[in-house]
Protein backbone atom coordinates (compact mmCIF):
# COMPACT_ATOMS: atom_id res chain seq x y z
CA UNK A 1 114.72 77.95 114.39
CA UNK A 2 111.72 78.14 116.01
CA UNK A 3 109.40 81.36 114.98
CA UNK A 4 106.59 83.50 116.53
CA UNK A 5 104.55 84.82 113.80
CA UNK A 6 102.18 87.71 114.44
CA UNK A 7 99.22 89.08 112.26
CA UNK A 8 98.64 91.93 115.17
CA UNK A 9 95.28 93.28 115.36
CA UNK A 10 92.65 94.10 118.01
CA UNK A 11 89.15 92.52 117.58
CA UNK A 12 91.52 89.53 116.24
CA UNK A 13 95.00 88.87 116.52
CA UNK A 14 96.43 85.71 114.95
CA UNK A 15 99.56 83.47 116.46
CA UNK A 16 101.60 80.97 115.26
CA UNK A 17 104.18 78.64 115.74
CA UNK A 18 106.45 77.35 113.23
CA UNK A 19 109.88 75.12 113.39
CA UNK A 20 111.92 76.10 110.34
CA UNK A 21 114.31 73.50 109.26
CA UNK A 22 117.19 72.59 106.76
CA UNK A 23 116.34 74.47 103.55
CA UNK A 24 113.10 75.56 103.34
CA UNK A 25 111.20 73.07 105.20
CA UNK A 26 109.02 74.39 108.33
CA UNK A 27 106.23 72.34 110.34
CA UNK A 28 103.44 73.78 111.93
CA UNK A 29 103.66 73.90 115.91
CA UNK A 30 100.54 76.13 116.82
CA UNK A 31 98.19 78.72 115.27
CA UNK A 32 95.23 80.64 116.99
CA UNK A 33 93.36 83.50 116.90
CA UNK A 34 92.78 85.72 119.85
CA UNK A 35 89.91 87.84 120.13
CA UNK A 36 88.94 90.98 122.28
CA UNK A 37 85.36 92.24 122.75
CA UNK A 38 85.17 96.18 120.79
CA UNK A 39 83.24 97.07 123.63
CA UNK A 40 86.15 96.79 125.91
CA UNK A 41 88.75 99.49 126.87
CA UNK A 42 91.72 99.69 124.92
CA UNK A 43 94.14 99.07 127.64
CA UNK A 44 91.77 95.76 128.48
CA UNK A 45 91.98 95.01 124.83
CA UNK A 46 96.04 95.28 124.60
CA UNK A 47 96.14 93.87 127.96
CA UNK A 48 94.33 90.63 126.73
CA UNK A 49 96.36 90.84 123.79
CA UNK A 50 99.67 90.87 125.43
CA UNK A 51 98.37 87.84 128.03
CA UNK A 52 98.07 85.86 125.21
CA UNK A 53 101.17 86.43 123.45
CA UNK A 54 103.22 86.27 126.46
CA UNK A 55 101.55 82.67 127.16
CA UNK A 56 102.60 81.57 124.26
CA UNK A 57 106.46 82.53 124.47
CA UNK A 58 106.42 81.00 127.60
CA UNK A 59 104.94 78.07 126.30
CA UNK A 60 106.76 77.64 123.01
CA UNK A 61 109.81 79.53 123.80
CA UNK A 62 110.55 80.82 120.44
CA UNK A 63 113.83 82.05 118.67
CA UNK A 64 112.42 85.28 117.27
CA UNK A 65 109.18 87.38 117.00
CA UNK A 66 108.08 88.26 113.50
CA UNK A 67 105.34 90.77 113.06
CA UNK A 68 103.36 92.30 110.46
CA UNK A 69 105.06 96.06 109.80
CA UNK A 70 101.69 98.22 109.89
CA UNK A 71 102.65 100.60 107.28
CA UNK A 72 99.46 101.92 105.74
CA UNK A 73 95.23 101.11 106.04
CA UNK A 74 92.24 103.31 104.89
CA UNK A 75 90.86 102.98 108.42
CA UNK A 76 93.20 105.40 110.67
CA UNK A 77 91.29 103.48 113.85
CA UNK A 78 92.05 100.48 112.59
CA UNK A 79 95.79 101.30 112.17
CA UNK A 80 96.09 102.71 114.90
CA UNK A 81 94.97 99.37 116.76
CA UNK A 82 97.16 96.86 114.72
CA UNK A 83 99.79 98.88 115.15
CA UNK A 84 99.39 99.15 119.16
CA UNK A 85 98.72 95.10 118.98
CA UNK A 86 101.98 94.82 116.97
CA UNK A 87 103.59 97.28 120.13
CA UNK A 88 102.57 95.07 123.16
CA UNK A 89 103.44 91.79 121.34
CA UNK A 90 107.27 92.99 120.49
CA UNK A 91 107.46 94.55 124.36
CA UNK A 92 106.84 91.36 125.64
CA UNK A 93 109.18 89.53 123.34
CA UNK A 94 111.87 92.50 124.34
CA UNK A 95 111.29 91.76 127.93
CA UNK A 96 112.43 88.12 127.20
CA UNK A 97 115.29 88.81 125.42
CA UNK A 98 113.62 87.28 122.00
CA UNK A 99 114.44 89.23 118.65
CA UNK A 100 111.88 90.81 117.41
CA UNK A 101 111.30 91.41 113.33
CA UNK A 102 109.10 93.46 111.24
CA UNK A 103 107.84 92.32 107.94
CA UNK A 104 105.60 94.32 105.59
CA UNK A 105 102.93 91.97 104.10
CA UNK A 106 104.18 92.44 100.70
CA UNK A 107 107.31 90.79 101.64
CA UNK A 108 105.66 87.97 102.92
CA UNK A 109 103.53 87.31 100.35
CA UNK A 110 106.57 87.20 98.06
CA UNK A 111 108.10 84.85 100.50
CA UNK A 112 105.25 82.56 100.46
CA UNK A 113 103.68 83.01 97.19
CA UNK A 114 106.42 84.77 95.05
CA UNK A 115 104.10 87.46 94.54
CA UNK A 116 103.85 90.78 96.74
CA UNK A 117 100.76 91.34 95.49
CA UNK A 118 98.88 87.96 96.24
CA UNK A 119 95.65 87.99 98.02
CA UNK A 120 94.33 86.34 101.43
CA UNK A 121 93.21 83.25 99.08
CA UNK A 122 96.48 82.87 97.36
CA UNK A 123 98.01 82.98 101.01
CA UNK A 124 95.94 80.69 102.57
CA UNK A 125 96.39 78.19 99.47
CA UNK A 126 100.16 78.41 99.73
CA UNK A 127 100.73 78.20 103.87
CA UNK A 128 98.09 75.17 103.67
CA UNK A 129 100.72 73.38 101.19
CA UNK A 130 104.07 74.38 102.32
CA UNK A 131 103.26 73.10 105.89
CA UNK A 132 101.33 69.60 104.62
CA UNK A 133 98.01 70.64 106.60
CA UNK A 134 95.17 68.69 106.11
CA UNK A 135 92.83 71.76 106.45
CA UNK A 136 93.35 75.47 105.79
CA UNK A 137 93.81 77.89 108.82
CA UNK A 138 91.07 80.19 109.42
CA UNK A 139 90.28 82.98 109.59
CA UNK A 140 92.19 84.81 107.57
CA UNK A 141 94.58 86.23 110.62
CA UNK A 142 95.36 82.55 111.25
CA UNK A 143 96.57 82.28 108.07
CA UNK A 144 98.47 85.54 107.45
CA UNK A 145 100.34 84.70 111.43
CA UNK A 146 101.81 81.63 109.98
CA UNK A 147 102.88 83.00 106.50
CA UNK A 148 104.61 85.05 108.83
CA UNK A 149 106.17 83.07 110.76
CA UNK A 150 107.39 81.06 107.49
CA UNK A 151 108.43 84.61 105.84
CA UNK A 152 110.96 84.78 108.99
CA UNK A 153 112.23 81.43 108.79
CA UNK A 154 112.72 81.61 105.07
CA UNK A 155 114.27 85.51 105.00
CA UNK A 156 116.19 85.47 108.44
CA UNK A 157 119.47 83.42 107.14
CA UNK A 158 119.51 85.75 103.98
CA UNK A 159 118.61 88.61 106.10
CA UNK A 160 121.57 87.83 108.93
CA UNK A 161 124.14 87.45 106.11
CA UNK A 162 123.60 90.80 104.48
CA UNK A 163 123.66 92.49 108.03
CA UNK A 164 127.25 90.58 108.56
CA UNK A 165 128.51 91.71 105.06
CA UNK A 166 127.04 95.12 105.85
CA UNK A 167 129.33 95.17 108.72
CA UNK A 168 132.50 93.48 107.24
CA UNK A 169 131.85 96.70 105.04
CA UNK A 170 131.74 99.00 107.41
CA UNK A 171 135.05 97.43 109.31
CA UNK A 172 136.82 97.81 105.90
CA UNK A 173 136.09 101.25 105.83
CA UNK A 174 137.04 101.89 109.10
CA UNK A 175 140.38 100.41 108.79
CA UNK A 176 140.54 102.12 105.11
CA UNK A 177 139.74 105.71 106.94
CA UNK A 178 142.36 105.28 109.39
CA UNK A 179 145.06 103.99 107.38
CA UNK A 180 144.45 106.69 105.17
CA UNK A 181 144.83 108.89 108.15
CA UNK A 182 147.81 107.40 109.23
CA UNK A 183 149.69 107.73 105.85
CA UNK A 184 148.51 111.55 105.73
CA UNK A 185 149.93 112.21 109.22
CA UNK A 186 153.03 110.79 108.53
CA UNK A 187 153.54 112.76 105.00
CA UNK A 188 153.09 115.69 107.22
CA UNK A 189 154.97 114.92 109.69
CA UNK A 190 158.08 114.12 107.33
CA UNK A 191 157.17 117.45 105.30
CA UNK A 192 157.77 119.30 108.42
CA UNK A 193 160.64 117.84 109.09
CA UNK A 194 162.22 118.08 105.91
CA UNK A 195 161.36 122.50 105.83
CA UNK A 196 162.47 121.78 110.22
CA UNK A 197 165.64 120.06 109.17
């Protein structure tokens, strides 16, 4: 499965590439960094942001889109920014018919370090080794984009298989609820007929 991973952001946004393969083994494709002047407009900005990304699905053609779920920062701004980075990215992945997931970065520093507390050092240390590079990703956003994309890869398969028993589930209630019904009608339908006949 081939995997977009996204550390959205405005002044920088990291991108990756990754190829996940049997088990847990994934190999670095592409990573990069794109950057937008502050002094620029915010539709500029998102509009540079969104070029880039959209190059890079049509270049790489992945299987899904995994983003960083912007869930809470000091800085409202700042938010407010990642989170309309994280917007344009999965629009364009949506207009290509590419699945898009959200990952809080918690859950993918337990994916890549087993801790959900690890910091940028711990994640940088751990991507470096689990895809054999020779040199550490930076910045930081390079980084944190791949341990995405390897979060997806990893978590997708377990991920897909509790949605599928989620909805075997669901069917088996379904078929529960209406066999239940049926039985129910037909009591009182026969106790109707036995005070009828």
């Amino acid at each position: 499965m081939r995997v977009m991973g996204v550390d959205p952001g405005l002044t920088r946004c990291g991108l990756s590439m990754v190829d996940g393969g049997i088990g847990r083994k994934v190999t670095a494709i592409a990573v990069d960094v794109v950057r937008t002047p502050p002094e620029l407009d915010l539709a500029h900005r998102l509009l540079q942001v969104a070029d880039a990304a959209e190059s890079w699905m049509d270049t790489h053609r992945p299987e899904a889109v995994a983003i960083e779920r912007v869930f809470a920062q000091h800085n409202v701004r700042t938010a407010m920014g990642t989170a309309q980075a994280g917007g344009v990215i999965a629009l364009a992945a949506a207009r290509r018919g590419i699945p898009v997931a959200f990952h809080t970065p918690s859950e993918v520093k337990a994916a890549v370090t087993g801790s959900g507390t690890a910091d940028k050092a711990q994640v940088t240390a751990m991507v470096t080794r689990i895809l054999g590079l020779a040199v550490a990703p930076k910045p930081a956003d390079a980084a944190d984009a791949l341990a995405l994309a390897i979060c997806h890869c990893w978590r997708a398969p377990l991920l897909a298989r509790m949605a599928a028993a989620e909805a075997q589930a669901a069917a088996a209630q379904r078929r529960y609820t209406e066999r239940l019904a049926a039985q129910q009608a037909q009591r009182l339908a026969e106790q109707r007929k036995a005070v009828g006949g």
